[in-house]
Each structure stands twice: as structure tokens, then as C-alpha cells.
N, C-alpha and C. Protein backbone atom coordinates (compact mmCIF):
# COMPACT_ATOMS: atom_id res chain seq x y z
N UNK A 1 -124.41 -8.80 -35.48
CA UNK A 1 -125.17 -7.57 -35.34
C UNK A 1 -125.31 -7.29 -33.85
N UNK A 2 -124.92 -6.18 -33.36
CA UNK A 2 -125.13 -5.89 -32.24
C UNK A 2 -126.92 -6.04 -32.09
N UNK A 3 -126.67 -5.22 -30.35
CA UNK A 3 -128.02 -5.26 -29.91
C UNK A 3 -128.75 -3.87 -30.36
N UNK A 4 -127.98 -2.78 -30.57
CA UNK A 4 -128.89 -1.55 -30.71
C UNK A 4 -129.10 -1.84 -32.41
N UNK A 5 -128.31 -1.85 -32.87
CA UNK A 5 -128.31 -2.09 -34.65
C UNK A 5 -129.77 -3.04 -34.85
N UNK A 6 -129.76 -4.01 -34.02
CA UNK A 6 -130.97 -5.01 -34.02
C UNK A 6 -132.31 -4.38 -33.45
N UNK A 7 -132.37 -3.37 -32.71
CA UNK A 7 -133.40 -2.60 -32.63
C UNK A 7 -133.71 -1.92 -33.04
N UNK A 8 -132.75 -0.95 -34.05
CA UNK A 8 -133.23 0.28 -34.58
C UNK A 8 -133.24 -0.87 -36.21
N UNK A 9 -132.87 -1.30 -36.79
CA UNK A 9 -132.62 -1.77 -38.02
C UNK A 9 -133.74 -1.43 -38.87
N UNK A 10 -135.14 -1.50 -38.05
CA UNK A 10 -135.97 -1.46 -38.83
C UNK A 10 -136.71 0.00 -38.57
N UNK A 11 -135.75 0.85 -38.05
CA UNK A 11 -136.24 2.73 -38.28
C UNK A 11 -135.82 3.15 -38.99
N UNK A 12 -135.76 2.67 -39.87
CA UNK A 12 -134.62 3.38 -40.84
C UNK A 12 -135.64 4.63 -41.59
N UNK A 13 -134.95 5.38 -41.78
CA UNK A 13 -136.09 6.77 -42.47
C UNK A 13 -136.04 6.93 -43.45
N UNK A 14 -137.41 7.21 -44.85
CA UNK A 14 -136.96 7.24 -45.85
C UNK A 14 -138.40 6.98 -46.49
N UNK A 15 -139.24 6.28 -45.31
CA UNK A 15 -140.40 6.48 -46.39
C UNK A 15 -140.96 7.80 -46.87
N UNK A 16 -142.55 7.51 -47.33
CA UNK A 16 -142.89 8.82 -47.91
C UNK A 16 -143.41 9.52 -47.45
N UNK A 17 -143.74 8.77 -46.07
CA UNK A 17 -144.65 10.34 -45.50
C UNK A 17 -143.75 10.81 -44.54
N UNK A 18 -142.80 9.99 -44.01
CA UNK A 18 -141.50 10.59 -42.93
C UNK A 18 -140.74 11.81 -43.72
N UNK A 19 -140.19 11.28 -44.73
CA UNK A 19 -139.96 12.75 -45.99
C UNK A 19 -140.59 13.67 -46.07
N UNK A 20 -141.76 13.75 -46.27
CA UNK A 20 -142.78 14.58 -46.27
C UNK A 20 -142.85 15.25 -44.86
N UNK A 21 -142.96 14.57 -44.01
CA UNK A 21 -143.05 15.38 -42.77
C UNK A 21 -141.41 16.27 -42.85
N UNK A 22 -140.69 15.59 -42.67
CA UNK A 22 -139.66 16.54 -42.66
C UNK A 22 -139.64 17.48 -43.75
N UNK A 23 -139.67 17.71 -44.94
CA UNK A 23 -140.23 18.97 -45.58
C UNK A 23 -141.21 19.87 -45.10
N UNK A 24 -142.13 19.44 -44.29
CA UNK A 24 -142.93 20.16 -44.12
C UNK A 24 -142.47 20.77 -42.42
N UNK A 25 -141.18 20.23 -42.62
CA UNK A 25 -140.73 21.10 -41.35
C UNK A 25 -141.31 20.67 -39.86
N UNK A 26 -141.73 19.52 -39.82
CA UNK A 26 -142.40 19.35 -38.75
C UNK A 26 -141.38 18.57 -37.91
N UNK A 27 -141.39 19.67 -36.06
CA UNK A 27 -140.06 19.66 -35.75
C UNK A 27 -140.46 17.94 -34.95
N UNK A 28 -141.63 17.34 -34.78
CA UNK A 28 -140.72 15.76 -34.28
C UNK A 28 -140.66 15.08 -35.21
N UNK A 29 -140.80 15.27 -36.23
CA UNK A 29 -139.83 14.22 -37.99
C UNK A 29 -138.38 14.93 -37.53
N UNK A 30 -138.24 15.77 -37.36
CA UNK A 30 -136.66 16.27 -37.10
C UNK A 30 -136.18 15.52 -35.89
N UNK A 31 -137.08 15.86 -34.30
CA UNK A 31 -136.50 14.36 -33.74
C UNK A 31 -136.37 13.48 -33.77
N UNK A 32 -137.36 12.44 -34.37
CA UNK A 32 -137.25 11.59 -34.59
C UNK A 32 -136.11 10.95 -35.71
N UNK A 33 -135.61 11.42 -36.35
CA UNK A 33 -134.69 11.40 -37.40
C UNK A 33 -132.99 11.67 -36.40
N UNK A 34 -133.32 12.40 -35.84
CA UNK A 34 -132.31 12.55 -34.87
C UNK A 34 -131.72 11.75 -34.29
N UNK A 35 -133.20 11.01 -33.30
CA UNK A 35 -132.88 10.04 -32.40
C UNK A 35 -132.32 8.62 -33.48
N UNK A 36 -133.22 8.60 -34.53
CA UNK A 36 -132.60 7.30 -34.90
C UNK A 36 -131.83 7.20 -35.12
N UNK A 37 -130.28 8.14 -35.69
CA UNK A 37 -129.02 8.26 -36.41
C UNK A 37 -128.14 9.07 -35.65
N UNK A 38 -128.44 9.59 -34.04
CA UNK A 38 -127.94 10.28 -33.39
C UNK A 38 -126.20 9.77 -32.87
N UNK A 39 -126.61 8.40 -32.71
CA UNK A 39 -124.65 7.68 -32.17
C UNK A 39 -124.28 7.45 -33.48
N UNK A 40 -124.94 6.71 -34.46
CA UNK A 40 -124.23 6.36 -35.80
C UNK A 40 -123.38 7.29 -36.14
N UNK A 41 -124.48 8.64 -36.42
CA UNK A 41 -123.61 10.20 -36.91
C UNK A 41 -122.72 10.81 -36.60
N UNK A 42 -123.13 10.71 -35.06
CA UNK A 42 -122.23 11.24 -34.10
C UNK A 42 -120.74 10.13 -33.90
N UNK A 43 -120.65 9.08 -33.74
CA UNK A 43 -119.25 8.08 -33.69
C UNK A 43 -119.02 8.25 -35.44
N UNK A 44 -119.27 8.29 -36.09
CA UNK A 44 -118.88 8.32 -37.48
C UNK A 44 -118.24 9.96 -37.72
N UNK A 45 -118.62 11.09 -37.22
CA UNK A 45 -117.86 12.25 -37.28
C UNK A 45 -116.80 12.11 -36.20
N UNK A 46 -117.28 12.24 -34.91
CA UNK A 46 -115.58 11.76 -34.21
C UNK A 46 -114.32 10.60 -34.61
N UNK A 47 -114.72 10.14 -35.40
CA UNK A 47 -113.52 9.18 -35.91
C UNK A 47 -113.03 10.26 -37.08
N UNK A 48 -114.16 10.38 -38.06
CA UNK A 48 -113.28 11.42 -39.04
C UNK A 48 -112.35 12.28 -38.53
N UNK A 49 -113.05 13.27 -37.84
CA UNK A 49 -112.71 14.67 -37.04
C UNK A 49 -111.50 14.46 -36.27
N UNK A 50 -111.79 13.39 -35.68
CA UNK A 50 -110.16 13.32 -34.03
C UNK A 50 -110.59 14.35 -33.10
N UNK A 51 -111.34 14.56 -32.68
CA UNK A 51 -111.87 15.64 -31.72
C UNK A 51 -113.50 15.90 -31.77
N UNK A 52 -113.31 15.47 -30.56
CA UNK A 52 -114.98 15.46 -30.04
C UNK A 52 -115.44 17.20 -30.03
N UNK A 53 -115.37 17.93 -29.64
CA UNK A 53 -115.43 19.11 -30.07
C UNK A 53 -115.87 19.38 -31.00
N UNK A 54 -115.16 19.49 -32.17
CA UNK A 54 -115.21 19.48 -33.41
C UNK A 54 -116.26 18.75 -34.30
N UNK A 55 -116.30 17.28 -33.46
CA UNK A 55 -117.26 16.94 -34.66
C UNK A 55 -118.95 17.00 -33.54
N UNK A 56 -118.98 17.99 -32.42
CA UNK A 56 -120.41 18.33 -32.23
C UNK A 56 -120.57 19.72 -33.15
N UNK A 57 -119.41 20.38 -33.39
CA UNK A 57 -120.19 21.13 -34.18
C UNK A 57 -120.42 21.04 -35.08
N UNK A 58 -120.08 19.86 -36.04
CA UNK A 58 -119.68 19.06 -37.25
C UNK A 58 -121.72 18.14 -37.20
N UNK A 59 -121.50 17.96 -36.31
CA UNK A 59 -123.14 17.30 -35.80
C UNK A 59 -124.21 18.23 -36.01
N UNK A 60 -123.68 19.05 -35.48
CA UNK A 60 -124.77 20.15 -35.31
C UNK A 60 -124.90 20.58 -36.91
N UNK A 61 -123.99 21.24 -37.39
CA UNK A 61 -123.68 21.92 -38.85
C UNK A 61 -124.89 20.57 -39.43
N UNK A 62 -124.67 19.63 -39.68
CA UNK A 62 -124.69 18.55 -40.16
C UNK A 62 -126.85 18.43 -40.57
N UNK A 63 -126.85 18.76 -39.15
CA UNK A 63 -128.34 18.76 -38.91
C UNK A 63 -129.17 19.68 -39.50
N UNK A 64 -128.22 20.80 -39.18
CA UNK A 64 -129.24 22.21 -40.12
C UNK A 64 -129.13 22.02 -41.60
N UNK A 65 -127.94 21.56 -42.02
CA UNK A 65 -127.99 21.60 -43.35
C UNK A 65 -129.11 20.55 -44.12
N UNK A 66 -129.49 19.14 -43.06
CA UNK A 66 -130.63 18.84 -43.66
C UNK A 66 -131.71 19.32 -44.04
N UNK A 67 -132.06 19.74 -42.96
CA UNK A 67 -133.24 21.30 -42.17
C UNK A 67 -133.53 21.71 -43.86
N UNK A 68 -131.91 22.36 -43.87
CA UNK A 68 -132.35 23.60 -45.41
C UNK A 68 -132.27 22.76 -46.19
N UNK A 69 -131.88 21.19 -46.80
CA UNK A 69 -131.83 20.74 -47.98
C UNK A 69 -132.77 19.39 -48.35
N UNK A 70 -133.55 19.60 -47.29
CA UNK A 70 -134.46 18.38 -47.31
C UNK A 70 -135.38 17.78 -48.54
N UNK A 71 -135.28 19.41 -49.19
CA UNK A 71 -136.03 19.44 -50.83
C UNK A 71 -135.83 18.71 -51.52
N UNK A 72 -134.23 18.64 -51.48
CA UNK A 72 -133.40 18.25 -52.62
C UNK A 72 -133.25 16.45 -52.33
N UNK A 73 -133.64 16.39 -51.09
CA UNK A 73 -133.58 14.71 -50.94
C UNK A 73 -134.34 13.98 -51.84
N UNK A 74 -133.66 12.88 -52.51
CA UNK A 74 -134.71 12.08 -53.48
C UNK A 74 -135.05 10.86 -52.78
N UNK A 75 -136.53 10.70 -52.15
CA UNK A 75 -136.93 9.57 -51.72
C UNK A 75 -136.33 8.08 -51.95
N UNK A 76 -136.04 7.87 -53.72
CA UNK A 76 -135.44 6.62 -53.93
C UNK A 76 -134.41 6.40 -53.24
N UNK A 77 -133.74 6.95 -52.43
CA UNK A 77 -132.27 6.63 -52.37
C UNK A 77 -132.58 6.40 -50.76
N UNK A 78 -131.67 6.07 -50.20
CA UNK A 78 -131.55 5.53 -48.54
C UNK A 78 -131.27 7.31 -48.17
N UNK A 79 -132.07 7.05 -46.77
CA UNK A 79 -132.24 8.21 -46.18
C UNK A 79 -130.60 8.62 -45.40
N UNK A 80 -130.23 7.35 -44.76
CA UNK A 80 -129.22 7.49 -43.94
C UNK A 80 -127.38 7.52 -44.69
N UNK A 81 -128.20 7.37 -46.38
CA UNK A 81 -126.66 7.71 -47.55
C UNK A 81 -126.91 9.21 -47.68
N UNK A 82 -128.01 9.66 -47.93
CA UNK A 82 -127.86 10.99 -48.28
C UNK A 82 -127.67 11.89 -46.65
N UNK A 83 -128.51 11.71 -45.67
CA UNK A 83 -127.05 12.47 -44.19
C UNK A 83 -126.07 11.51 -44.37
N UNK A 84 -125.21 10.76 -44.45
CA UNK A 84 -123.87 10.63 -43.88
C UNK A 84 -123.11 11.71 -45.19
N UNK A 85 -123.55 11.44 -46.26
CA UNK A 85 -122.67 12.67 -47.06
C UNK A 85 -123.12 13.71 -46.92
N UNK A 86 -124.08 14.50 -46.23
CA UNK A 86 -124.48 15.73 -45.78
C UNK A 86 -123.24 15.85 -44.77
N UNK A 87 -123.04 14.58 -44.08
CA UNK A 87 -122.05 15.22 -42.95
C UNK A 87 -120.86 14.93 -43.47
N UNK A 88 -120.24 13.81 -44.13
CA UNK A 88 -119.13 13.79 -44.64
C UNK A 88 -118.82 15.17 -45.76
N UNK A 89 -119.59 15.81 -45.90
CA UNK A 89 -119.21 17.33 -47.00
C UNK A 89 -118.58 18.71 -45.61
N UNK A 90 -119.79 18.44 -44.66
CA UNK A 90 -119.28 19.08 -43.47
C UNK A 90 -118.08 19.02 -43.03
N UNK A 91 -117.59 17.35 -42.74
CA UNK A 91 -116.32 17.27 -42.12
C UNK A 91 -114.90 17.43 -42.77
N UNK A 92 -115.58 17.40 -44.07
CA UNK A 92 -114.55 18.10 -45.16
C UNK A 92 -114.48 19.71 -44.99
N UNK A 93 -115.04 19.90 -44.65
CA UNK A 93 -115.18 21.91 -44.99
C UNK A 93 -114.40 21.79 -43.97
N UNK A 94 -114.46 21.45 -42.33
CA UNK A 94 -113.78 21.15 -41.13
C UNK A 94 -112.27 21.02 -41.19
N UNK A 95 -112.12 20.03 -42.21
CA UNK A 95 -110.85 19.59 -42.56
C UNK A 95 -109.87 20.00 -43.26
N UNK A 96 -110.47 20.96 -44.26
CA UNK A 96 -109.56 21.30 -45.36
C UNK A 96 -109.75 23.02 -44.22
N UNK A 97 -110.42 23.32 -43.60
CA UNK A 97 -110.16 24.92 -42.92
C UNK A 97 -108.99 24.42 -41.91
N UNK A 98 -108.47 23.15 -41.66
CA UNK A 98 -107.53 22.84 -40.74
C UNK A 98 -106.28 22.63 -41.51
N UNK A 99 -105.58 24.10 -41.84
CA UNK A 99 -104.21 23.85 -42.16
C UNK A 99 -104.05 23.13 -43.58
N UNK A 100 -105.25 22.99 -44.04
CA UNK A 100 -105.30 22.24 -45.61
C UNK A 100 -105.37 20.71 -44.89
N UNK A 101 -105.34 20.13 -44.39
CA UNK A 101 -106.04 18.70 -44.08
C UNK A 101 -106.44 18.06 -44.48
N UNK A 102 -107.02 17.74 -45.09
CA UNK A 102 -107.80 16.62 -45.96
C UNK A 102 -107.91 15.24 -45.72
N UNK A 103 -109.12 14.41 -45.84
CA UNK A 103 -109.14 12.80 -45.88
C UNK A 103 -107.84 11.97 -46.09
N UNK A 104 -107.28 12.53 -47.44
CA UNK A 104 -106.10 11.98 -47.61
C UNK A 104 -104.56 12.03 -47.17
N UNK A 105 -104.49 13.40 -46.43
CA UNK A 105 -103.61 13.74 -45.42
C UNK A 105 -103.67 13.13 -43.94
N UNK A 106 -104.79 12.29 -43.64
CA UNK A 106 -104.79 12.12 -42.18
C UNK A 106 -104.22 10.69 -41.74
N UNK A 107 -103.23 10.85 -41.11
CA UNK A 107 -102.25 9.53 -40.84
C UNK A 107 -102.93 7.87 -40.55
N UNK A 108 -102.18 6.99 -41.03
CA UNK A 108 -102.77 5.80 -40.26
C UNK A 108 -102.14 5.44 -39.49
N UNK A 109 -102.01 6.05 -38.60
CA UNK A 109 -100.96 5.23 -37.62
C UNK A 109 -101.74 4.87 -36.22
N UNK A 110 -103.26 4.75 -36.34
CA UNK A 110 -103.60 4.94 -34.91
C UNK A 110 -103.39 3.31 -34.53
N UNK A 111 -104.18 2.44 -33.55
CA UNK A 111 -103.91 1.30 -33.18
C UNK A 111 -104.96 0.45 -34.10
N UNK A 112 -104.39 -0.67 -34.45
CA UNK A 112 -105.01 -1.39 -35.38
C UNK A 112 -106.38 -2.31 -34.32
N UNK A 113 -107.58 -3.00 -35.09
CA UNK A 113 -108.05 -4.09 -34.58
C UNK A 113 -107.65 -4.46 -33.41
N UNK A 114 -106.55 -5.58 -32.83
CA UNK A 114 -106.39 -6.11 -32.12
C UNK A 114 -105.64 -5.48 -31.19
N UNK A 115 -105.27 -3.57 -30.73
CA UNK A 115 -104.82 -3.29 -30.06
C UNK A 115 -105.47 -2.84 -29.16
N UNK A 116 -106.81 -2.10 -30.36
CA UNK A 116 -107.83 -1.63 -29.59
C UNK A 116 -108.46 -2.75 -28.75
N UNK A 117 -108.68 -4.16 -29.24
CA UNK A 117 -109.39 -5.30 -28.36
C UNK A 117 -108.69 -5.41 -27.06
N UNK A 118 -107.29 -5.50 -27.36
CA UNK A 118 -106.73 -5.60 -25.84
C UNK A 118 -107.06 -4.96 -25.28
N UNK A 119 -106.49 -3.39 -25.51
CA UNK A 119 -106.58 -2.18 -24.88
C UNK A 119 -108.12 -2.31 -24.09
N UNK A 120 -109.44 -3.00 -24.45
CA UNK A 120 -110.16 -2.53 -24.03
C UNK A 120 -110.47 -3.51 -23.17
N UNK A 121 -109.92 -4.94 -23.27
CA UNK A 121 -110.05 -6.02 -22.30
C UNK A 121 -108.93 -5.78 -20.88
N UNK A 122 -107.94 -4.92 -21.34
CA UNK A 122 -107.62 -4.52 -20.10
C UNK A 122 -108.66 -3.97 -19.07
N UNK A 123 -108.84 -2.54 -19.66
CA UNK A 123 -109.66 -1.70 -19.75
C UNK A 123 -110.81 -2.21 -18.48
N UNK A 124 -111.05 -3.14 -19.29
CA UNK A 124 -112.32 -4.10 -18.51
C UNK A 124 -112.06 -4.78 -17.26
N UNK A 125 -110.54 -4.90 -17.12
CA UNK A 125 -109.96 -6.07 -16.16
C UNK A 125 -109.93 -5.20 -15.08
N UNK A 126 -109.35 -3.52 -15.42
CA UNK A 126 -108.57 -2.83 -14.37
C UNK A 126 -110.17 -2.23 -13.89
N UNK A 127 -111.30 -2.14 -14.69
CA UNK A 127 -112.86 -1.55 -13.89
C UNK A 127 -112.85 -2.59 -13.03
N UNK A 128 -112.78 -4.13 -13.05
CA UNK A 128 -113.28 -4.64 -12.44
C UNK A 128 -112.46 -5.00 -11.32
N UNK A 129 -111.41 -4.51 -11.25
CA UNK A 129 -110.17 -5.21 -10.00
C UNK A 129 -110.51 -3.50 -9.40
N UNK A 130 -110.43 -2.33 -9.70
CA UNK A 130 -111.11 -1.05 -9.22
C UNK A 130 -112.74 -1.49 -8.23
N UNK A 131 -113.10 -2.05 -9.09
CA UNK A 131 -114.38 -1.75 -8.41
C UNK A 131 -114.63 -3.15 -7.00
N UNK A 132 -113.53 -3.95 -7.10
CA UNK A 132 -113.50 -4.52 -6.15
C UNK A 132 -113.10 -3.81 -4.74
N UNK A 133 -112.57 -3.20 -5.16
CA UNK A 133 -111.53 -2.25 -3.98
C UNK A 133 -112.64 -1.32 -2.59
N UNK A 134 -112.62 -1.84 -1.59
CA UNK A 134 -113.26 -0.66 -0.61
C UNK A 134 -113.47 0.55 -1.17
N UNK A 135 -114.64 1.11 -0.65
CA UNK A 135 -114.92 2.32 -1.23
C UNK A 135 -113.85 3.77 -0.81
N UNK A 136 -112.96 3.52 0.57
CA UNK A 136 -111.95 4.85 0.77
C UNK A 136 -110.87 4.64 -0.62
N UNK A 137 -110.74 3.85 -0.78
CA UNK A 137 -109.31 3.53 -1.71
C UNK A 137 -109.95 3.47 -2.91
N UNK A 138 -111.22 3.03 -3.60
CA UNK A 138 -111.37 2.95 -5.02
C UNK A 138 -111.66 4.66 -4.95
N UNK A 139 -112.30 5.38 -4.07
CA UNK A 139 -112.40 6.93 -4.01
C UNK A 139 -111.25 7.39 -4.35
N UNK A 140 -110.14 7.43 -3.50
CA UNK A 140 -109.28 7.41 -3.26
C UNK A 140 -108.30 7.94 -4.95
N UNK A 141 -108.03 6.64 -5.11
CA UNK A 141 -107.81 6.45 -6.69
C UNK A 141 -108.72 6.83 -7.80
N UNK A 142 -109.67 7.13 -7.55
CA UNK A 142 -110.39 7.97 -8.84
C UNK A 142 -110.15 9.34 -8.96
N UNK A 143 -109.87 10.00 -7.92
CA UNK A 143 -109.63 11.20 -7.81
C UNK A 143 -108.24 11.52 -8.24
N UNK A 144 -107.21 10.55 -7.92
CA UNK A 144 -105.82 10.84 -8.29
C UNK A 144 -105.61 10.74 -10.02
N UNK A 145 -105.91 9.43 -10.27
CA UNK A 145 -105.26 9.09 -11.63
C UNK A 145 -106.67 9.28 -12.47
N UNK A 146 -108.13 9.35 -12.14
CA UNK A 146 -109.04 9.91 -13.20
C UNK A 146 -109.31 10.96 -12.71
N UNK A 147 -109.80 11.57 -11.99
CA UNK A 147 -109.65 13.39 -12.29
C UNK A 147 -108.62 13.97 -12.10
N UNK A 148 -107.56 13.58 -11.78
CA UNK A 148 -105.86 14.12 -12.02
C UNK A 148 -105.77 15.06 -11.15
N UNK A 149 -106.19 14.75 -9.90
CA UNK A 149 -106.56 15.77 -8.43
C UNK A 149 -105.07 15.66 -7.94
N UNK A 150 -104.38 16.48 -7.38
CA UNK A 150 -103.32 16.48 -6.22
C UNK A 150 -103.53 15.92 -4.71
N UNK A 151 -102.48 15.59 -4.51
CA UNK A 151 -103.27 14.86 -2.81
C UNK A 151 -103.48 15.54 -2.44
N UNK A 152 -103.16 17.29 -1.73
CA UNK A 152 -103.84 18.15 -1.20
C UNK A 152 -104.93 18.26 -1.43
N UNK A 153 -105.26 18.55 -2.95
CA UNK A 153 -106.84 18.78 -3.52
C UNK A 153 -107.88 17.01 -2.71
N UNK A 154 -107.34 16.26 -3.08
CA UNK A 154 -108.16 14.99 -2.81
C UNK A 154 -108.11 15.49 -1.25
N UNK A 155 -107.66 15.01 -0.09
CA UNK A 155 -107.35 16.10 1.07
C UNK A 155 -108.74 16.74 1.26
N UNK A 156 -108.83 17.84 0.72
CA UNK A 156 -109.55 18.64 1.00
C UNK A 156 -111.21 18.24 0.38
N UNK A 157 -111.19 17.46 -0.64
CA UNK A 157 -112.63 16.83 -1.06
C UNK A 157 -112.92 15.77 -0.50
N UNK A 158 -111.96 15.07 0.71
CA UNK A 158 -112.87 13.89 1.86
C UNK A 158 -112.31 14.47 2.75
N UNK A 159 -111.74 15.45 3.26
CA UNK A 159 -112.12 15.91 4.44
C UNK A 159 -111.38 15.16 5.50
N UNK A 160 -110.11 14.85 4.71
CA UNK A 160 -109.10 13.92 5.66
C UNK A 160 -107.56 14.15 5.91
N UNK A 161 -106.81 14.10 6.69
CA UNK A 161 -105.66 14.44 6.35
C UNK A 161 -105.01 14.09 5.36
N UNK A 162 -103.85 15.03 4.63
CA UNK A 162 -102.66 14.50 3.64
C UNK A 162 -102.10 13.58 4.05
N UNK A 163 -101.86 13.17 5.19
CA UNK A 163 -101.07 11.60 5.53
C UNK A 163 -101.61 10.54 4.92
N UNK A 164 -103.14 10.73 5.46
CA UNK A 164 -104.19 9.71 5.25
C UNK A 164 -104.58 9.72 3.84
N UNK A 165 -104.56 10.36 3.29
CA UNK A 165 -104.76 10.55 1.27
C UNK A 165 -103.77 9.34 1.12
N UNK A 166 -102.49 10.13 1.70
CA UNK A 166 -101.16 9.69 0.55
C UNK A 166 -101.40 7.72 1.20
N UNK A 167 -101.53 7.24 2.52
CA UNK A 167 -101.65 6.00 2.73
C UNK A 167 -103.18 5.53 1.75
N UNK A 168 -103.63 5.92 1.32
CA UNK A 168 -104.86 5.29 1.04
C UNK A 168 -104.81 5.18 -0.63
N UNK A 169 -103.76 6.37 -0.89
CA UNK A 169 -103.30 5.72 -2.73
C UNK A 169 -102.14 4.94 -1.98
N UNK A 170 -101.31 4.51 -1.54
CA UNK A 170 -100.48 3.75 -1.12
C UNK A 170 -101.29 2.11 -1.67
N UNK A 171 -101.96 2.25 -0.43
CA UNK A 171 -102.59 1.05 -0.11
C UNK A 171 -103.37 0.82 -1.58
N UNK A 172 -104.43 1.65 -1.51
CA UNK A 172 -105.33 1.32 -3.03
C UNK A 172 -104.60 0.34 -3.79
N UNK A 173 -103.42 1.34 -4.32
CA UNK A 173 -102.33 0.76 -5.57
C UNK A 173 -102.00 -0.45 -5.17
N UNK A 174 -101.36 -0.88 -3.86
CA UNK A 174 -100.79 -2.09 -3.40
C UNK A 174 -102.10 -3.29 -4.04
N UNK A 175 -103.23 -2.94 -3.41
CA UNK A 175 -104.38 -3.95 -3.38
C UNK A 175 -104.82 -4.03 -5.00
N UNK A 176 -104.60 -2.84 -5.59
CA UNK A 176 -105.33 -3.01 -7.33
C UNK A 176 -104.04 -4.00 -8.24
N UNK A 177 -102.70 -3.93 -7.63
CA UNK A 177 -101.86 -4.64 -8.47
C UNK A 177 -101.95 -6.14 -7.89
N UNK A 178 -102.23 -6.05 -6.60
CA UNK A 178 -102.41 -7.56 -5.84
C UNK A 178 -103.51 -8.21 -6.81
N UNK A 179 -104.82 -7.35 -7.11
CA UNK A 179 -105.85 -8.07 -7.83
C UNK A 179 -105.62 -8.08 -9.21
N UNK A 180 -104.86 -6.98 -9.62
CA UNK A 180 -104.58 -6.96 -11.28
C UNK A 180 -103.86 -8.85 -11.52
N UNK A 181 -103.01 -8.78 -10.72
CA UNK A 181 -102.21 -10.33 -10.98
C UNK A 181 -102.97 -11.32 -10.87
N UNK A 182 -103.94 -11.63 -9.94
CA UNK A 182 -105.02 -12.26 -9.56
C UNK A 182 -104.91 -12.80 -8.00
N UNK A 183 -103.70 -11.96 -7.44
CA UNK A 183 -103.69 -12.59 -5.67
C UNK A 183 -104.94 -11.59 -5.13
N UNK A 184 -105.98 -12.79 -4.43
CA UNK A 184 -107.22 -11.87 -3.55
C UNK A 184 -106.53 -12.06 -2.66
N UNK A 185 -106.66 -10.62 -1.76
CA UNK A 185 -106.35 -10.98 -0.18
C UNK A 185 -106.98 -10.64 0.55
């Protein structure tokens, strides 16, 4: 069990007067209901969806429709089964308006378990051989390959010559593959 799962575990919503408040429309039972199921809901529609976009408005949709159907909620049942199929009905309406789409149309081909683990232990290796790097050159390189700036553009946001850009991703790169391998120098 993670660490947030272990903190919220025991908010779970559903008693009788939290119900009640939310019928009665009272808008912090609505935040509060929010806050507790806000990443669950939200990472559980972007995986459906494939587009972050999409599933905030998929979030959003998701929320009002409690709003109006809160009546119909039956206390016995888990609070957090009846929204995830409030939103799983949403991300269907989403899905099937996309070209006919459907749950069962959507490919498996993404990366399994253990690609994503690598992928993210790289991930982890290349923040931390980055963040070793002097601050002109880890700058440097954030601007090129994460905001996808041109050396002119980078240039002109430190206020340095294009010579001096292009030596400083030079160098950066030299020093991030020196540390990617594990030579410090």
C-alpha cells in the first residue's frame, strides 16, 4: 500500500450524514468528496481516455453528473463504486462519440509492467545525472530537449551568445553521458 492510499484509506465517503450533506447540496460535502477521489478519478480517466484533455472534461462531466444524481445514490453500496461508474458511463459517451471507439476497440499494445519500470528507473537515473550538472548547462539542456527551444530562442532567454548556447549543449551533453555511464569528472 502506498503512502497516500494509507492516508486517505480511511476517507472513504459513504456514510450517512456525508450522503446527506451532499444531497442537500452542501457545496464543502462536494469538496470534500472531491478532494478525497480527486487523483484516483482523475489517473483512472486518463488511462481510459489516452488524453489528458479529454479526460478533464471527462472529470469535470463526471462531477456534475453526481451533483444531479446524488438522489439516486444508495447508501448501502461503496460511495467510490457508484462515481467510478458515474465516470466510467462518461468515458464511454467520450468514446463511442470518437469515431465509434469503444472499451473494446482500444489497442493493447502500450508498454507492459516491466517497461514502464525501466522506463521510469531510467527516467530517475537521467533526473539525477541532470541535476548534477552546473546550473549554465543543466539550464542549458532544459530548454533544448524539454521545452524544445531552438538555440537562437535559448540565445535570447539567457542573454548570451549563439556560440556560447551551442558550446554549453555541447558540453552539457558531453558531461550528462560522462555521468549517465558513471565516469565523474
Amino acid at each position: 500500500m502506498n503512502l497516500e492510499a494509507a492516508l486517505t484509506s480511511d476517507l472513504a465517503l459513504g456514510g450517512a450524514e456525508d450522503t446527506a450533506r451532499l444531497r442537500r447540496r452542501d457545496p464543502a460535502a462536494l469538496a470534500d468528496a472531491v478532494a478525497r477521489y480527486q487523483h484516483r478519478l482523475y489517473r483512472y480517466l486518463v488511462r481510459l481516455v489516452r488524453d489528458s484533455s479529454a479526460a478533464d472534461d471527462v472529470y469535470q462531466q463526471t462531477w456534475l453528473n453526481v451533483v444531479r444524481k446524488i438522489g439516486s445514490y444508495d447508501a448501502r453500496a461503496r460511495f467510490d463504486t457508484w462515481l467510478f461508474a458515474i465516470a466510467h458511463n462518461a468515458a464511454m459517451d467520450l468514446l463511442r462519440c470518437k469515431a465509434g471507439e469503444s472499451l473494446d476497440d482500444l489497442p493493447i499494445s502500450g508498454p507492459d509492467a516491466l517497461e514502464l519500470a525501466v522506463q521510469h528507473e531510467r527516467a530517475a537515473a537521467l533526473d539525477s545525472a541532470l541535476a548534477d550538472l552546473p546550473p549554465v548547462y543543466r539550464e542549458a539542456l532544459t530548454l533544448r530537449f524539454e521545452e524544445e527551444m531552438k538555440l537562437e530562442e535559448i540565445a535570447a532567454v539567457t542573454g548570451v551568445p549563439l556560440s556560447t548556447v551551442k558550446s554549453r549543449v555541447q558540453r552539457g551533453l558531453e558531461m550528462l553521458r560522462s555521468r549517465w555511464r558513471g565516469d565523474r569528472p
